[in-house]
PDB file of N, CA and C in Angstrom:
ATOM      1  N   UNK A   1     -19.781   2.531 -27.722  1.00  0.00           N
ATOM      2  CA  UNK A   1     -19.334   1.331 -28.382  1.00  0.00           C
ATOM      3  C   UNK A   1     -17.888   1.475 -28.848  1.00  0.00           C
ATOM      4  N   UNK A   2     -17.388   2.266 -29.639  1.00  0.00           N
ATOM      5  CA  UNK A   2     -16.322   2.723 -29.671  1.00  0.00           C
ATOM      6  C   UNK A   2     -15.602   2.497 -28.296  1.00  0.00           C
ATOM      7  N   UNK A   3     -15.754   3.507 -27.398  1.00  0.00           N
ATOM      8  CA  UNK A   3     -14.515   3.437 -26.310  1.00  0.00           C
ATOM      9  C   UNK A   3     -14.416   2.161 -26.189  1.00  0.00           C
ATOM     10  N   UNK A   4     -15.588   1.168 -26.065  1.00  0.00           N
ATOM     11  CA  UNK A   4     -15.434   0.255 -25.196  1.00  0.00           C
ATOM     12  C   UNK A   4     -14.224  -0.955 -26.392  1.00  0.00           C
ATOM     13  N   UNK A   5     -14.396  -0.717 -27.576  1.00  0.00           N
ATOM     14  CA  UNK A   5     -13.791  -1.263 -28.535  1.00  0.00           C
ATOM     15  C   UNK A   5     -11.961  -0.665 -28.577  1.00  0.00           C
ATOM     16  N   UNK A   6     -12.327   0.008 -28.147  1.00  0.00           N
ATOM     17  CA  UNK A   6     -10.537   0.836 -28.199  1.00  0.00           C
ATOM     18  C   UNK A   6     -10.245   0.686 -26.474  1.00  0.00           C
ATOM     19  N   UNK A   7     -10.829   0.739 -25.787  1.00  0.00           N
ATOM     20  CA  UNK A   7     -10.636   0.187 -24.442  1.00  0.00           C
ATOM     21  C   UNK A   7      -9.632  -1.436 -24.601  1.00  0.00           C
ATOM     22  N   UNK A   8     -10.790  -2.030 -25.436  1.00  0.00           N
ATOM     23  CA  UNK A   8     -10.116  -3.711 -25.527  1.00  0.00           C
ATOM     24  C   UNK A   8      -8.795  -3.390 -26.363  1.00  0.00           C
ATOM     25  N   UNK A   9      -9.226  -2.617 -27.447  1.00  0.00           N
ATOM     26  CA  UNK A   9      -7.495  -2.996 -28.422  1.00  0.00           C
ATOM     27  C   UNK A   9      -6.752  -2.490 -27.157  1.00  0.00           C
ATOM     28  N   UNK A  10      -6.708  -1.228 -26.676  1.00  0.00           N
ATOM     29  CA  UNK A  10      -5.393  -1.256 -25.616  1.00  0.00           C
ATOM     30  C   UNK A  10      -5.125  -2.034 -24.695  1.00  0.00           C
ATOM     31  N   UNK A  11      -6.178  -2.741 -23.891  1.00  0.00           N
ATOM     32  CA  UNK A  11      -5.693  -3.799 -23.212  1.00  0.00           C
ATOM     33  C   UNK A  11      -4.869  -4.915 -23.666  1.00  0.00           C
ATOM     34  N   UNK A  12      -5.519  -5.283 -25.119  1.00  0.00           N
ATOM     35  CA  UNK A  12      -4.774  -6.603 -25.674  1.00  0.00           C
ATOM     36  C   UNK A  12      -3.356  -5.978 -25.939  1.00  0.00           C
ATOM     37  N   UNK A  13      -3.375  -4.630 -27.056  1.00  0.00           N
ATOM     38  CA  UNK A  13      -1.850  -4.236 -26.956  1.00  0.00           C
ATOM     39  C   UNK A  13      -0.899  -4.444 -25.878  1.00  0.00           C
ATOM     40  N   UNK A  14      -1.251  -3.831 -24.837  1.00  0.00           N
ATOM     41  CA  UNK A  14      -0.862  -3.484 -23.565  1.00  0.00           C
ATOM     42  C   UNK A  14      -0.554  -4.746 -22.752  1.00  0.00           C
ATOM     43  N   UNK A  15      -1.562  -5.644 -22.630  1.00  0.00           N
ATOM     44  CA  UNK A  15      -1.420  -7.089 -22.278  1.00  0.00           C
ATOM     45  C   UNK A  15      -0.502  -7.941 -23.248  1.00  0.00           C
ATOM     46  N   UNK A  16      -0.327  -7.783 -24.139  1.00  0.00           N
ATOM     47  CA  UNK A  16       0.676  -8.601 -24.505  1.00  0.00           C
ATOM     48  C   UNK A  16       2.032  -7.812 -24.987  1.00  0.00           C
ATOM     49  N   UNK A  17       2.566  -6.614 -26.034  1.00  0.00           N
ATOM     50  CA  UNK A  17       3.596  -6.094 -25.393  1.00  0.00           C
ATOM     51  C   UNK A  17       4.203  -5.846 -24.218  1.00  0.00           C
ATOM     52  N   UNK A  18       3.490  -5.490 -23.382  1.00  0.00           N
ATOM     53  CA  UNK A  18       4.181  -5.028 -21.889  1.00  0.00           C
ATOM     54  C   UNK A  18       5.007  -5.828 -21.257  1.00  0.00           C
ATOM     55  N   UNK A  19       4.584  -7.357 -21.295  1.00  0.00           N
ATOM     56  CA  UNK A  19       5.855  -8.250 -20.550  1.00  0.00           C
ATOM     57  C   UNK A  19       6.820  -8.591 -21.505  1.00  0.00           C
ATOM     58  N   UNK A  20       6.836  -8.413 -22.552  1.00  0.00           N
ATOM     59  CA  UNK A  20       8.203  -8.456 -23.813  1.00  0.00           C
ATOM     60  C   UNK A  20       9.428  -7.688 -23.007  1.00  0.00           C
ATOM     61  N   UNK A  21       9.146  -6.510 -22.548  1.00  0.00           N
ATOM     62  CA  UNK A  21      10.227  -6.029 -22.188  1.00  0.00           C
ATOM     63  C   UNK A  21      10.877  -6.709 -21.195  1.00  0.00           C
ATOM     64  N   UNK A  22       9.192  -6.556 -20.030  1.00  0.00           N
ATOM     65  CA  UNK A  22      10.460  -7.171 -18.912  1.00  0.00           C
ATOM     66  C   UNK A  22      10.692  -8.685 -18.406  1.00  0.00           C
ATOM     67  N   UNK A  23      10.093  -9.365 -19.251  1.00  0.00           N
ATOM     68  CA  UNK A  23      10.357 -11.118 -19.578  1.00  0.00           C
ATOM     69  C   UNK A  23      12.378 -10.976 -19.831  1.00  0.00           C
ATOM     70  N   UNK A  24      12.479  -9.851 -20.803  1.00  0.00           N
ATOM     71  CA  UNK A  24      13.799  -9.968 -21.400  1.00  0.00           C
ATOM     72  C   UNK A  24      14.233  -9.198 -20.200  1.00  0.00           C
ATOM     73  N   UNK A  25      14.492  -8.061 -19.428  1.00  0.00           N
ATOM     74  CA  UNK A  25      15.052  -7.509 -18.414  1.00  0.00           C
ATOM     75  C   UNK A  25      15.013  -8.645 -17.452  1.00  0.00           C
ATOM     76  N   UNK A  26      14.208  -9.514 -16.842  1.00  0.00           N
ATOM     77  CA  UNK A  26      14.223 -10.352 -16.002  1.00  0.00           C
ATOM     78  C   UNK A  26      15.207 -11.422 -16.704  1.00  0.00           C
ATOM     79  N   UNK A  27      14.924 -11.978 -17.573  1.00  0.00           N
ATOM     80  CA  UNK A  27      15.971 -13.307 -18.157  1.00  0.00           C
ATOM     81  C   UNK A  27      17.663 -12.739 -17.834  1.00  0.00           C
ATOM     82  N   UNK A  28      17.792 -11.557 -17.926  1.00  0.00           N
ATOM     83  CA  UNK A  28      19.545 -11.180 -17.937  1.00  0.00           C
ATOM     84  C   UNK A  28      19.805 -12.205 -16.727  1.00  0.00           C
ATOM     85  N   UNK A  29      19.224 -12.031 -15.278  1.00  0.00           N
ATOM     86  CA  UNK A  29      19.282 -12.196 -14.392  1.00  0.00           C
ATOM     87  C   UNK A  29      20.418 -11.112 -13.539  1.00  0.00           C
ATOM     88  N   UNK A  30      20.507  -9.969 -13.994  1.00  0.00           N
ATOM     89  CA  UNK A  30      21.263  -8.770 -13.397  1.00  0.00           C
ATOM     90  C   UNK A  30      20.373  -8.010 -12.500  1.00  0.00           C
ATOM     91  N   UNK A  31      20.860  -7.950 -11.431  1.00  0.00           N
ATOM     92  CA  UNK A  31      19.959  -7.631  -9.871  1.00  0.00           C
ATOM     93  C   UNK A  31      19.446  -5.845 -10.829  1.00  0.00           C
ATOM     94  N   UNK A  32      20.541  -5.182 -11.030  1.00  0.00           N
ATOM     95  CA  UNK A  32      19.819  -4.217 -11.566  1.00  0.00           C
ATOM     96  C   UNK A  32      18.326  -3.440 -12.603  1.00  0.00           C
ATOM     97  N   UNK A  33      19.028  -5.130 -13.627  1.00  0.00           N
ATOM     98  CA  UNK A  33      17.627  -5.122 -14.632  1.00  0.00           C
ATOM     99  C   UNK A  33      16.594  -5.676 -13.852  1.00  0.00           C
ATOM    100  N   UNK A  34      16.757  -6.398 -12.781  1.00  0.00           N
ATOM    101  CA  UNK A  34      15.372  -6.668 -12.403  1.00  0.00           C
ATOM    102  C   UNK A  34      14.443  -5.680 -11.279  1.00  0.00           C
ATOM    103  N   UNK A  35      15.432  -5.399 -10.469  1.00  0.00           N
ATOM    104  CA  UNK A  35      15.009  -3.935 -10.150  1.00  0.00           C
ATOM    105  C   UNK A  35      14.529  -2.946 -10.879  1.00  0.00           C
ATOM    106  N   UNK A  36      15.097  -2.757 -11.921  1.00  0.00           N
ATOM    107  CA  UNK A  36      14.507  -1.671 -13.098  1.00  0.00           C
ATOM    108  C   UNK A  36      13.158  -2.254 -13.707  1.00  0.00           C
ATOM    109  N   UNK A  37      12.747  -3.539 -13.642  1.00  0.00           N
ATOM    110  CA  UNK A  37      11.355  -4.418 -14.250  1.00  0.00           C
ATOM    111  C   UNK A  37      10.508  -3.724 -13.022  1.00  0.00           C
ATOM    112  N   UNK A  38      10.916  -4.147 -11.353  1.00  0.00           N
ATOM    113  CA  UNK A  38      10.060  -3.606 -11.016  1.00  0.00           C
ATOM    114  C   UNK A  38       9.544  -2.287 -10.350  1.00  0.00           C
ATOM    115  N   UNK A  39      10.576  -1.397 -10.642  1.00  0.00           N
ATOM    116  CA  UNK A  39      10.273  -0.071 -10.894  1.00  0.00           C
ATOM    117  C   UNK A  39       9.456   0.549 -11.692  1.00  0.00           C
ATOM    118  N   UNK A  40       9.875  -0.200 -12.471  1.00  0.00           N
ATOM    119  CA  UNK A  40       8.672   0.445 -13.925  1.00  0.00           C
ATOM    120  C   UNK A  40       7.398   0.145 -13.824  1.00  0.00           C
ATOM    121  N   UNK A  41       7.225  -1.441 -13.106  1.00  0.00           N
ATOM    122  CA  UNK A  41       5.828  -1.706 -12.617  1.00  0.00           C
ATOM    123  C   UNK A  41       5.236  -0.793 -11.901  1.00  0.00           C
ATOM    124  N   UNK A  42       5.858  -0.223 -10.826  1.00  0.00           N
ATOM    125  CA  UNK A  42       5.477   0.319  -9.880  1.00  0.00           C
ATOM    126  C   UNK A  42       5.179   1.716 -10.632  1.00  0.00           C
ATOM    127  N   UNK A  43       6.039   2.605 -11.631  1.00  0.00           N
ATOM    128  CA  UNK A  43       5.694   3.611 -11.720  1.00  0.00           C
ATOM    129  C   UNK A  43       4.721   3.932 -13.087  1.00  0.00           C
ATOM    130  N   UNK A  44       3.948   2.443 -13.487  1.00  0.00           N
ATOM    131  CA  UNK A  44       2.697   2.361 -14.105  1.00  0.00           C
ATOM    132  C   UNK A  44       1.603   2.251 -13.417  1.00  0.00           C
ATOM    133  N   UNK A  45       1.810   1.270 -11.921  1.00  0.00           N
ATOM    134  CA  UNK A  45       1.097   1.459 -10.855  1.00  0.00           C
ATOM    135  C   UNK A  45       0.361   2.784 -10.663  1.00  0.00           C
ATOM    136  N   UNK A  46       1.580   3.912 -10.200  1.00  0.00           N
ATOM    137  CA  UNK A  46       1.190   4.570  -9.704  1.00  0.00           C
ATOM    138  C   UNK A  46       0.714   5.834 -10.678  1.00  0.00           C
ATOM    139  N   UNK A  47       0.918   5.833 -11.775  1.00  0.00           N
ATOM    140  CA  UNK A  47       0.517   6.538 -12.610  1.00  0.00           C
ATOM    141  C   UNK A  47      -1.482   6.271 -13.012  1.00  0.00           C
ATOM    142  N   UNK A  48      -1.600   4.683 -12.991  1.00  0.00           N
ATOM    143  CA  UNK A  48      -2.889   4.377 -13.000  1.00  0.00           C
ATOM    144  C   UNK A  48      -3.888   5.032 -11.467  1.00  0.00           C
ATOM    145  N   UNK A  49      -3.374   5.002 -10.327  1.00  0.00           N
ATOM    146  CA  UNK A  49      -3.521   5.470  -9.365  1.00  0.00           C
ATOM    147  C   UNK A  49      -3.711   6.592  -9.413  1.00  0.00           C
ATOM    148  N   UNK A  50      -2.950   7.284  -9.822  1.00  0.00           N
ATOM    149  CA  UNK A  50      -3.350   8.685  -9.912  1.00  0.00           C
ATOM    150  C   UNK A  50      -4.348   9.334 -10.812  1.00  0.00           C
ATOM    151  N   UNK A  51      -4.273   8.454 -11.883  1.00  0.00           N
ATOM    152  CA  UNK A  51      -5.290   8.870 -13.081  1.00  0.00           C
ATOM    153  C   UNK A  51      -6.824   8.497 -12.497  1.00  0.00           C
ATOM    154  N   UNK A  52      -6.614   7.583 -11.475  1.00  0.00           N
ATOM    155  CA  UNK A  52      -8.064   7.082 -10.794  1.00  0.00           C
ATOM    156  C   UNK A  52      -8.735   8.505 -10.098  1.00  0.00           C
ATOM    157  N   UNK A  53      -7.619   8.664  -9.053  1.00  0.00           N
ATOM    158  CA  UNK A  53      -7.640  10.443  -7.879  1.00  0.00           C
ATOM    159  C   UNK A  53      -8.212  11.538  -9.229  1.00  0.00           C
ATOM    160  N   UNK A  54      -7.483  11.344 -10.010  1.00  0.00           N
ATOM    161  CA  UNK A  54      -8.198  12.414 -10.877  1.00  0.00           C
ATOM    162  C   UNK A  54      -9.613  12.401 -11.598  1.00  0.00           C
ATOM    163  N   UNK A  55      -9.658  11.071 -12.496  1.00  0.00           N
ATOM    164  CA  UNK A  55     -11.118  10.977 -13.208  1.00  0.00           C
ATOM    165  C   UNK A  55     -12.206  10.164 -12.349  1.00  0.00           C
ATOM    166  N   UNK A  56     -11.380   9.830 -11.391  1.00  0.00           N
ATOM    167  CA  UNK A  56     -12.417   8.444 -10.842  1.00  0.00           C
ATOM    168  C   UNK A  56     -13.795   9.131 -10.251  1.00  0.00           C
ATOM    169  N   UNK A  57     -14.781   7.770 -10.464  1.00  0.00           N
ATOM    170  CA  UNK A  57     -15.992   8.502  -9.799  1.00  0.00           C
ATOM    171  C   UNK A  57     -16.198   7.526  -8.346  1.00  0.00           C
ATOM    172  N   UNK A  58     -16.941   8.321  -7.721  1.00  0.00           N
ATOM    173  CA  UNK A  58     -17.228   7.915  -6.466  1.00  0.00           C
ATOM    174  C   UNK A  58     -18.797   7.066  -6.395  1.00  0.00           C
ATOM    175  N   UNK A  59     -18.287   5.554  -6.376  1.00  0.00           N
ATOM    176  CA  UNK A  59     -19.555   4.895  -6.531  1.00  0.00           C
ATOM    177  C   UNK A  59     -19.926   3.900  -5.350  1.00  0.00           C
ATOM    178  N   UNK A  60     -19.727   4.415  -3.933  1.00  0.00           N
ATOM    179  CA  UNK A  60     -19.721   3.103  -3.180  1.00  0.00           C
ATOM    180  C   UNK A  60     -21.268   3.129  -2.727  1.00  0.00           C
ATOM    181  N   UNK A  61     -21.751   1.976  -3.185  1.00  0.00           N
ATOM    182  CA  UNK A  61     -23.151   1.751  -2.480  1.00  0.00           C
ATOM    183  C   UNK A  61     -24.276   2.116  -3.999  1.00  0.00           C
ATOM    184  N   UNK A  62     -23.663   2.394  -5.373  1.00  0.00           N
ATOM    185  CA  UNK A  62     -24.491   3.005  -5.918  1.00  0.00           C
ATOM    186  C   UNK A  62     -24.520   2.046  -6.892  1.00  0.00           C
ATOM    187  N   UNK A  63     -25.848   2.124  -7.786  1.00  0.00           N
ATOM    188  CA  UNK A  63     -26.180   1.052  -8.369  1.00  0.00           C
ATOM    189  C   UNK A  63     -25.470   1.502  -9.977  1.00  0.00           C
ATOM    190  N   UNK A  64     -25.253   0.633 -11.299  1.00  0.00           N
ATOM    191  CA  UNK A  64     -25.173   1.360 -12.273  1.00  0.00           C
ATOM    192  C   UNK A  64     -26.114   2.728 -13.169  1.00  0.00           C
ATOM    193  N   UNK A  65     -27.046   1.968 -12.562  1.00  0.00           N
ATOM    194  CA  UNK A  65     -28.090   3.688 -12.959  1.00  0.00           C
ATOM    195  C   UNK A  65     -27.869   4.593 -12.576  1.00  0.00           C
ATOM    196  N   UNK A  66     -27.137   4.457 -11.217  1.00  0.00           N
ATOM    197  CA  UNK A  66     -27.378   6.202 -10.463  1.00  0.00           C
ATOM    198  C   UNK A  66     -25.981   6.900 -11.010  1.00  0.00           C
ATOM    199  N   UNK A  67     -24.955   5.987 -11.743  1.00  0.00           N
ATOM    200  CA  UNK A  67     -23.623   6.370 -12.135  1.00  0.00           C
ATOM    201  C   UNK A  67     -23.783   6.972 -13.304  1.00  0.00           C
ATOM    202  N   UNK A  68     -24.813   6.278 -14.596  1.00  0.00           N
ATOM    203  CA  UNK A  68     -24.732   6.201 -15.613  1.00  0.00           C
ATOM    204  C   UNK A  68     -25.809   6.170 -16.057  1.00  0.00           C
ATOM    205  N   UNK A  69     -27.182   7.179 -17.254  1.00  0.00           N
ATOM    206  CA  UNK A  69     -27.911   6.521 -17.713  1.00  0.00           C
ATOM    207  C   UNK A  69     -27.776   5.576 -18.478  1.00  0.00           C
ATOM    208  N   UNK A  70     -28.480   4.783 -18.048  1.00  0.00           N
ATOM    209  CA  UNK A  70     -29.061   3.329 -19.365  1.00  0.00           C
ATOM    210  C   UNK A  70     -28.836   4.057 -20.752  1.00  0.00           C
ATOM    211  N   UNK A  71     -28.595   3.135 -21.474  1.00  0.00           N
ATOM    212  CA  UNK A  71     -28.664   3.771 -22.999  1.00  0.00           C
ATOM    213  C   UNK A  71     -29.694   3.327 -23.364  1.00  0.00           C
ATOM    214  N   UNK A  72     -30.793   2.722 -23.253  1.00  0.00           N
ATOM    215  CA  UNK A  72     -32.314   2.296 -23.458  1.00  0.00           C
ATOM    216  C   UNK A  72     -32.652   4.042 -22.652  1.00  0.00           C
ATOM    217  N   UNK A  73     -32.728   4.437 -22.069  1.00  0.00           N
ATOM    218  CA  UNK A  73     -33.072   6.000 -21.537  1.00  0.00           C
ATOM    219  C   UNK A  73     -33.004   6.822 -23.301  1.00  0.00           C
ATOM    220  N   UNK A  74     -31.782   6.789 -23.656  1.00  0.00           N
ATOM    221  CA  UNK A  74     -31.912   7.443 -25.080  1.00  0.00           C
ATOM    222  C   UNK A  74     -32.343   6.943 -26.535  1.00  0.00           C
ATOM    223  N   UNK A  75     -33.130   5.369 -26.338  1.00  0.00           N
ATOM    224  CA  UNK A  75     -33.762   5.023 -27.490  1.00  0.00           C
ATOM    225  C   UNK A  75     -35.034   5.427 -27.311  1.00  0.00           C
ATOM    226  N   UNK A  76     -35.170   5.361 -25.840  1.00  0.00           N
ATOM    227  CA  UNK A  76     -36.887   5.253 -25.260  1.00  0.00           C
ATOM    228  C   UNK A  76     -37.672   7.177 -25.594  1.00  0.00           C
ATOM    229  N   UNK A  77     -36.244   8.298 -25.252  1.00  0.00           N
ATOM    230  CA  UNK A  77     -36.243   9.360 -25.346  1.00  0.00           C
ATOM    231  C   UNK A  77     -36.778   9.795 -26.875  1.00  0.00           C
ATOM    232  N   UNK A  78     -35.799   9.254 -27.463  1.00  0.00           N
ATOM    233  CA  UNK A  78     -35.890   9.285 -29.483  1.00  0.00           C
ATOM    234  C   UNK A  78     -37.694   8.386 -29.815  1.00  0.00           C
ATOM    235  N   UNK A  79     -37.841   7.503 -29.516  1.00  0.00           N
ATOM    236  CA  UNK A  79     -39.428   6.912 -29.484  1.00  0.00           C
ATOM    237  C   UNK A  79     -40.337   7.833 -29.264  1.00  0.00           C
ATOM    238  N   UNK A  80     -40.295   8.800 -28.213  1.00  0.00           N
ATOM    239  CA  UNK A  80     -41.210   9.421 -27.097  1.00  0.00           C
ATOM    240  C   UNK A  80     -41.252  10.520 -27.931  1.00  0.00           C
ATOM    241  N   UNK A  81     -40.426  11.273 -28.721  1.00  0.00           N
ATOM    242  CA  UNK A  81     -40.617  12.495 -29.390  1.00  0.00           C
ATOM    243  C   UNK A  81     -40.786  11.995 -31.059  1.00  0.00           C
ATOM    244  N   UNK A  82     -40.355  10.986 -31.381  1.00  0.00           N
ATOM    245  CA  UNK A  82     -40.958  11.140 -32.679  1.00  0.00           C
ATOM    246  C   UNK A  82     -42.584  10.303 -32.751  1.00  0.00           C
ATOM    247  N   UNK A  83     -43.113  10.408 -31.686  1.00  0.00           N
ATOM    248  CA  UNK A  83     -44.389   9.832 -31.602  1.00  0.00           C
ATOM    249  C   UNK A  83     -45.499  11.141 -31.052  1.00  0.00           C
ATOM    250  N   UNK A  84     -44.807  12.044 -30.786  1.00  0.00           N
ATOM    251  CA  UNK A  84     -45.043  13.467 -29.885  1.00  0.00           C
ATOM    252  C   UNK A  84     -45.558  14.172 -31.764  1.00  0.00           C
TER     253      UNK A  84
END
């Protein structure tokens, strides 16, 4: 619950600072600053890309269960032993 809560604040951060910069690098209208807007895109691109090659999991064809237990698996677990 957490990650998934700090997942969102960084997106919203991230989603809305991120084009501040280059809204203003693009407005100059200097071939350079806008080249430099999309450089930087690119080398967030590829930084996400790579962070994928590294943590990513390999899920083609697989359902969310076989990736991840259910978290009902660990209420049902906690039930099963304090009834034991």
């Amino acid at each position: 619950m957490i990650t998934t809560a700090r997942g969102a604040v960084g997106a919203a951060v991230g989603g809305t600072t991120g084009p501040l910069p280059s809204g203003q690098l693009i407005e100059t209208e200097r071939v350079g600053n806008v080249t430099l807007t999309f450089l930087l895109g690119a080398a967030v691109m590829l930084l996400g890309g790579l962070a994928e090659l590294v943590l990513g999991v390999r899920a083609e064809r697989a359902g969310p269960e076989n990736l991840a237990r259910p978290l009902t698996t660990h209420e049902a677990e906690e039930i099963g032993s304090a009834v034991r």
